[in-house]
C-alpha atoms as a PDB file:
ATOM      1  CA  UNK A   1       0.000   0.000   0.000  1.00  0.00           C
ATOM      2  CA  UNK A   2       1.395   3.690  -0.595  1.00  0.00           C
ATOM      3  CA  UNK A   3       0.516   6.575   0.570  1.00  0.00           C
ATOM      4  CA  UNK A   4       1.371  10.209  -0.946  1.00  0.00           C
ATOM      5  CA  UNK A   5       1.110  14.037   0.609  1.00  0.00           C
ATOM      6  CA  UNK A   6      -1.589  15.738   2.436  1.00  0.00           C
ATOM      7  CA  UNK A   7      -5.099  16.086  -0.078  1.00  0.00           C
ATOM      8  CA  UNK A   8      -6.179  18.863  -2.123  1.00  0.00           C
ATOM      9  CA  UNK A   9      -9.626  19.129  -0.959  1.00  0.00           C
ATOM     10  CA  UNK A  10     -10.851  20.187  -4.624  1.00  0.00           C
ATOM     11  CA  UNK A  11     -10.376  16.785  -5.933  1.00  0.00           C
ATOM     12  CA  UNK A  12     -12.141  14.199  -6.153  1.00  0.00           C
ATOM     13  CA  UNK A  13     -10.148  11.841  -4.371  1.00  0.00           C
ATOM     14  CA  UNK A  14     -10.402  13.581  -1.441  1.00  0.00           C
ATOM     15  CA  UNK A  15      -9.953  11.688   1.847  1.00  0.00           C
ATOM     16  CA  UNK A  16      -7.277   9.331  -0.081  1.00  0.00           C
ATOM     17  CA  UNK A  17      -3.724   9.415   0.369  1.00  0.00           C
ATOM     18  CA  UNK A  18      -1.733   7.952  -2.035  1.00  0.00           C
ATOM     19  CA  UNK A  19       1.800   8.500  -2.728  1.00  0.00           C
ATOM     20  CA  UNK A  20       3.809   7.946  -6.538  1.00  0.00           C
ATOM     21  CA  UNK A  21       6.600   5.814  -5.034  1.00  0.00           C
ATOM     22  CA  UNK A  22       7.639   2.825  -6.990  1.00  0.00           C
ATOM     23  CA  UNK A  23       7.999  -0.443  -6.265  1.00  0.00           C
ATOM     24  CA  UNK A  24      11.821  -0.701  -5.104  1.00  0.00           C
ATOM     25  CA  UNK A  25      13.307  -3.437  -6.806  1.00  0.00           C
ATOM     26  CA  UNK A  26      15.225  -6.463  -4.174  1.00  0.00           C
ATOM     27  CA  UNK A  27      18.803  -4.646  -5.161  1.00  0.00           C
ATOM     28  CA  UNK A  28      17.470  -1.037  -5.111  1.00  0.00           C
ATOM     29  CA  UNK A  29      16.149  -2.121  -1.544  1.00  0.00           C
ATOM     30  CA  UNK A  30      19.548  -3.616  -0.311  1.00  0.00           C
ATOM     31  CA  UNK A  31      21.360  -0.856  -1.797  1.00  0.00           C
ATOM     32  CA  UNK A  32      19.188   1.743   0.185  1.00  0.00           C
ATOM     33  CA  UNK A  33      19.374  -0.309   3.159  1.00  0.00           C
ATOM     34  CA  UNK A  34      22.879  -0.622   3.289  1.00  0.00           C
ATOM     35  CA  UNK A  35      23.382   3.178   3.100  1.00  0.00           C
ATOM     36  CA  UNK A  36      20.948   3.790   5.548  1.00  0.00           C
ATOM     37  CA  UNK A  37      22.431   1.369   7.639  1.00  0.00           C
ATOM     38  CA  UNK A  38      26.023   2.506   6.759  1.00  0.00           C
ATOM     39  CA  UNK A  39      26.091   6.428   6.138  1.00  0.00           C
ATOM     40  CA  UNK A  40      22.486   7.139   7.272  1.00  0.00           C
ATOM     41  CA  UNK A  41      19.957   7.878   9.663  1.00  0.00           C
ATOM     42  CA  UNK A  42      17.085   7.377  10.559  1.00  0.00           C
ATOM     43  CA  UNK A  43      13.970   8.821  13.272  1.00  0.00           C
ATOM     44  CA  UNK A  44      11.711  11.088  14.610  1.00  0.00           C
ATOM     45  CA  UNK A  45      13.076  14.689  14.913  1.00  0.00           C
ATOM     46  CA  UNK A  46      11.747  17.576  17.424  1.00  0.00           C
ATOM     47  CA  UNK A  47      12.044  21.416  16.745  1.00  0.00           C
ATOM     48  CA  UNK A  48      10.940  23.833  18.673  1.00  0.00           C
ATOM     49  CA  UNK A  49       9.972  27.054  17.702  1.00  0.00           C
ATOM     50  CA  UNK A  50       7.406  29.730  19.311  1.00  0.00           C
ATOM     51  CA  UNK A  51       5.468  29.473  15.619  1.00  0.00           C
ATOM     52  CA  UNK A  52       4.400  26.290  16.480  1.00  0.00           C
ATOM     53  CA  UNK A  53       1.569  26.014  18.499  1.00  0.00           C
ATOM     54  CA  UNK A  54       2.537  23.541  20.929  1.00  0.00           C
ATOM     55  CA  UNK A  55       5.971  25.369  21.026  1.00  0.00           C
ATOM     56  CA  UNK A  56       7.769  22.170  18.786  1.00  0.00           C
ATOM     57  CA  UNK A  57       6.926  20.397  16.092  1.00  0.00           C
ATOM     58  CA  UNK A  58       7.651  16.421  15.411  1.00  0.00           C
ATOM     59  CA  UNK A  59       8.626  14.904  11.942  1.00  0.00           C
ATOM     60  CA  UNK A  60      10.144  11.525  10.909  1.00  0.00           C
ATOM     61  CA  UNK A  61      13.212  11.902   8.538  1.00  0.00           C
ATOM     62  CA  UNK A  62      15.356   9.637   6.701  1.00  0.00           C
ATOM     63  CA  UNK A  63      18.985  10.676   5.972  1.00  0.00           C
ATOM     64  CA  UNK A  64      21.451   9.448   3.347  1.00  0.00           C
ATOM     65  CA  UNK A  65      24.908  10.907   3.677  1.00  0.00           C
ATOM     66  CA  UNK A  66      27.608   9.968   1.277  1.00  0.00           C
ATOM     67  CA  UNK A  67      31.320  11.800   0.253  1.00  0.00           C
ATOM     68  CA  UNK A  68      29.900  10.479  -3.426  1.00  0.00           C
ATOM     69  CA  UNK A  69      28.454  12.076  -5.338  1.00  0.00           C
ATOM     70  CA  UNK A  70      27.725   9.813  -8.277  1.00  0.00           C
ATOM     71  CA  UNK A  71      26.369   7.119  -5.412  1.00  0.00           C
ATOM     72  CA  UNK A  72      24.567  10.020  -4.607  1.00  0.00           C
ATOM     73  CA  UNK A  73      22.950  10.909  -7.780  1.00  0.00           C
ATOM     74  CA  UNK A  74      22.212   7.167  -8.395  1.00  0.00           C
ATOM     75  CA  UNK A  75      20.111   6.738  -4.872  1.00  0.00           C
ATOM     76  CA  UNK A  76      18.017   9.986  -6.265  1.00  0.00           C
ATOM     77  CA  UNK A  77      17.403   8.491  -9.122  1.00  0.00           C
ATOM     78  CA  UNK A  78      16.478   5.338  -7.067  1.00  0.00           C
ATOM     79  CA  UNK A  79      14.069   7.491  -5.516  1.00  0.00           C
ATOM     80  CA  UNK A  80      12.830   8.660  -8.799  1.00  0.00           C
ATOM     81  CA  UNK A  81      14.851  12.322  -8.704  1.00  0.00           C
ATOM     82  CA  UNK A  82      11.911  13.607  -6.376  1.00  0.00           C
ATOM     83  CA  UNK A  83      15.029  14.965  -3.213  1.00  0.00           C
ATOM     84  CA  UNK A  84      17.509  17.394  -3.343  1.00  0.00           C
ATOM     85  CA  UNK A  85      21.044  16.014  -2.800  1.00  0.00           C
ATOM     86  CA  UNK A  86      22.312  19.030  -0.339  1.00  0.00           C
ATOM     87  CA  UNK A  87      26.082  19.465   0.109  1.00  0.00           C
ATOM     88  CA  UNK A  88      26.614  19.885   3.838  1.00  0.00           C
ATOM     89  CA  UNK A  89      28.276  23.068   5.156  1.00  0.00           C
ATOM     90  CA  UNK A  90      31.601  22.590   6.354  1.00  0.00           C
ATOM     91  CA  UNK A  91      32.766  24.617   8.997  1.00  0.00           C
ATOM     92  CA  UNK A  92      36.845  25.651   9.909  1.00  0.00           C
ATOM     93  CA  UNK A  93      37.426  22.250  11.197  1.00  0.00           C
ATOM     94  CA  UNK A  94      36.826  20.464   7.852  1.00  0.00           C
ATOM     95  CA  UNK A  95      39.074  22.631   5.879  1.00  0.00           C
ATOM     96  CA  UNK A  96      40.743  20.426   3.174  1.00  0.00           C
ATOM     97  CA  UNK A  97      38.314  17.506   3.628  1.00  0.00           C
ATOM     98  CA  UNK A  98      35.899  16.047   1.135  1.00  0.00           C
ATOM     99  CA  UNK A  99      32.444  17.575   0.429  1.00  0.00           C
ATOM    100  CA  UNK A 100      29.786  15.556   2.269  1.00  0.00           C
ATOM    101  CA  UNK A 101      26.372  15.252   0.493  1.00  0.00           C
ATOM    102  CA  UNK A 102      23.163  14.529   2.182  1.00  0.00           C
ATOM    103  CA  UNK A 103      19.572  13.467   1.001  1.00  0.00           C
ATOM    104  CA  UNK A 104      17.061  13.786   3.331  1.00  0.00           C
ATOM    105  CA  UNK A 105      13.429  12.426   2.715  1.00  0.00           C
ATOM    106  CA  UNK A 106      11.171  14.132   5.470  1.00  0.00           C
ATOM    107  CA  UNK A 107       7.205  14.195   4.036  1.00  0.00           C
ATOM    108  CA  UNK A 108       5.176  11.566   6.358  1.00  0.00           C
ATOM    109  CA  UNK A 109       4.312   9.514   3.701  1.00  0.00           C
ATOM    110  CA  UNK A 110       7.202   9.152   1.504  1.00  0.00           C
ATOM    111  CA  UNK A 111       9.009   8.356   5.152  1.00  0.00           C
ATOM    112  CA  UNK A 112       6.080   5.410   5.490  1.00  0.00           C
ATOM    113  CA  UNK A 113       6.174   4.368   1.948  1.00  0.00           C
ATOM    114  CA  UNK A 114      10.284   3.669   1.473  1.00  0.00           C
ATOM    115  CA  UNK A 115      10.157   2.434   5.238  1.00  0.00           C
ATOM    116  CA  UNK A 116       7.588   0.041   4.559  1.00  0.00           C
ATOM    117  CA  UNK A 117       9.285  -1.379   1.570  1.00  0.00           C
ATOM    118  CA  UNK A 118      12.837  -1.339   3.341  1.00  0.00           C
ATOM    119  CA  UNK A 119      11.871  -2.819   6.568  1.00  0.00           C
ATOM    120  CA  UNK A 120      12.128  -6.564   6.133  1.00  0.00           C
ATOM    121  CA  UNK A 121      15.839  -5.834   5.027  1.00  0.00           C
ATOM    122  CA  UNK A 122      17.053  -4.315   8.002  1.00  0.00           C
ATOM    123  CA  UNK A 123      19.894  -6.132   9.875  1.00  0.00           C
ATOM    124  CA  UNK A 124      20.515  -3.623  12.761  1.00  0.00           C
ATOM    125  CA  UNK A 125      18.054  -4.343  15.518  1.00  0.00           C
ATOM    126  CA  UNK A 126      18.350  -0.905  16.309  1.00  0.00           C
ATOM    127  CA  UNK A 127      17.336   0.723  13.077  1.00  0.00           C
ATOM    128  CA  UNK A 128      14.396  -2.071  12.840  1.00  0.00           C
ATOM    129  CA  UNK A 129      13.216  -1.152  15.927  1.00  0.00           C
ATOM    130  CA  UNK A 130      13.229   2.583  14.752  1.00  0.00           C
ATOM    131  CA  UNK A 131      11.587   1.580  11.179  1.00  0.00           C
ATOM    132  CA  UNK A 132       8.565   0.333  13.185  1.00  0.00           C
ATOM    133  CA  UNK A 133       8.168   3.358  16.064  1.00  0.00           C
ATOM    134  CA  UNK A 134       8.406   5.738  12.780  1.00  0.00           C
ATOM    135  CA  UNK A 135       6.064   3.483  10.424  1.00  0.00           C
ATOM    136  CA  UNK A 136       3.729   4.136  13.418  1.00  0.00           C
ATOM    137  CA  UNK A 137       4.318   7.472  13.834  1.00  0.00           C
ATOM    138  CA  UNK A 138       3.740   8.131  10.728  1.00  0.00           C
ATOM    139  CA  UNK A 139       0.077   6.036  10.725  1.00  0.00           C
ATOM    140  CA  UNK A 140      -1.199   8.059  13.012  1.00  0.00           C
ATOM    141  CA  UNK A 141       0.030  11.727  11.912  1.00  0.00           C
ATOM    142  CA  UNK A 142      -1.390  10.989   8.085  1.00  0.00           C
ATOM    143  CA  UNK A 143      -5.008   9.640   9.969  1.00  0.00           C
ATOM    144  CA  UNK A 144      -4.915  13.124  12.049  1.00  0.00           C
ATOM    145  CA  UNK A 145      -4.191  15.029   8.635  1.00  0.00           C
ATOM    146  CA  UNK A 146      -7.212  13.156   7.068  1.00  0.00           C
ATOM    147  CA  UNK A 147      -9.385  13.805   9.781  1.00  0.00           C
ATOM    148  CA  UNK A 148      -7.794  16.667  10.062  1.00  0.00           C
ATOM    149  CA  UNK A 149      -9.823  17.400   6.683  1.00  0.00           C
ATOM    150  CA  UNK A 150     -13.012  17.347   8.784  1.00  0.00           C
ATOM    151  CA  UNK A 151     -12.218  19.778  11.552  1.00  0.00           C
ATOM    152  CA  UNK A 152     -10.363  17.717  13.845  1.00  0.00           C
ATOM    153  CA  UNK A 153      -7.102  19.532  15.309  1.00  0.00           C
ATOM    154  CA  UNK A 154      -4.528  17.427  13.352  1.00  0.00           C
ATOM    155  CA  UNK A 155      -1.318  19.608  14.359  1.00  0.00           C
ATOM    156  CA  UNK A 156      -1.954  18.517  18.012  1.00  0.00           C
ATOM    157  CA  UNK A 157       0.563  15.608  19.089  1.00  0.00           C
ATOM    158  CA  UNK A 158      -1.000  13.254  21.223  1.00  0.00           C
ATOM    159  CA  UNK A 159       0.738  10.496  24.011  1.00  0.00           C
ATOM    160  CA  UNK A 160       1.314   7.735  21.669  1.00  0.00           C
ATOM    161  CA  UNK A 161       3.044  10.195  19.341  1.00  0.00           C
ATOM    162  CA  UNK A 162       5.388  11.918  22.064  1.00  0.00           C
ATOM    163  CA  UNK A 163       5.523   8.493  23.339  1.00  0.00           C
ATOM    164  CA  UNK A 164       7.008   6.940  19.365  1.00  0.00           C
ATOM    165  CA  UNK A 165       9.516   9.899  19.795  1.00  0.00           C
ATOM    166  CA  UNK A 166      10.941   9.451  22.939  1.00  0.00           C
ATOM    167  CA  UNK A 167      11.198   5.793  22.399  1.00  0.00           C
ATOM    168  CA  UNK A 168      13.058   6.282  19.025  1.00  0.00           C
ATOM    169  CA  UNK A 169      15.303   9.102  20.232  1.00  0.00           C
ATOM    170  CA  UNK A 170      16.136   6.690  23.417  1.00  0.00           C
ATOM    171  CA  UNK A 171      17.579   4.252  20.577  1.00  0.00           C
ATOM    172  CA  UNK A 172      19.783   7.025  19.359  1.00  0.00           C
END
């Protein structure tokens, strides 16, 4: 099942969620897996700001972070070219080191779609364990944005959610 970005409520699909994602091939999987695994990262972020209402906001993330970048390229193509491969800033201390590129896929659903697909190939019981508290993290934030849809408050975090994120930060 996929699941795509929050609705347009002009269209007739309202209500659905769908997302475009592909079906990941077994060696596009295992490559993504092992970068994750490798030169990535995975989880449930918090920022705070007084512009959010509840003074933070919470959003899973997946990071890919490579010196490489042709691997680089190739994993956004995996992806089907839809993230920006950033170079990260590098501050005094890196002077003379190589450029370090990062990918970062951070919409709820894209998160749930690749992690669903990916999951079964983890080998780190750590970053399984993750996959599932952000899988269900992200579950319940897209059914708050659909009900959200019908006037239900779906930028308020409830206990299960604050619970997913201290659980998955705990793992860090």
């Amino acid at each position: 099942m996929t699941v795509w970005r929050a609705l347009n409520p002009s269209r007739a699909n309202r209500g659905v969620i769908r997302s475009d994602f592909k079906e990941l091939t077994d060696i596009e999987k295992g490559i993504l897996v092992g970068l994750i695994e490798a030169d990535g990262s995975l989880g449930i972020a918090k920022n705070r700001g007084k512009w959010y209402k509840k003074g933070f906001a919470l959003y899973p993330y997946i990071y890919i972070v490579n010196t490489d970048l042709t691997l680089m390229e190739k994993v956004a193509r995996i992806l089907g070219n839809r993230y920006n491969i950033h170079v990260h800033p590098q501050g005094k201390s890196h002077k003379g080191r190589k450029k370090v590129y990062k990918l970062t896929i951070k919409k709820l659903a894209h998160v749930l779609d690749l992690l669903r697909q990916l999951y079964p190939y983890f080998l780190s019981d750590r970053k399984k364990k993750k996959a599932e508290l952000i899988m269900k993290f992200c579950e319940i934030r897209l059914k708050k944005h659909l009900e959200g849809m019908a006037g239900t408050k779906a930028w308020e975090y409830g206990e299960e959610e604050i619970r997913l994120w201290e659980e998955c930060k705990a793992l860090d």
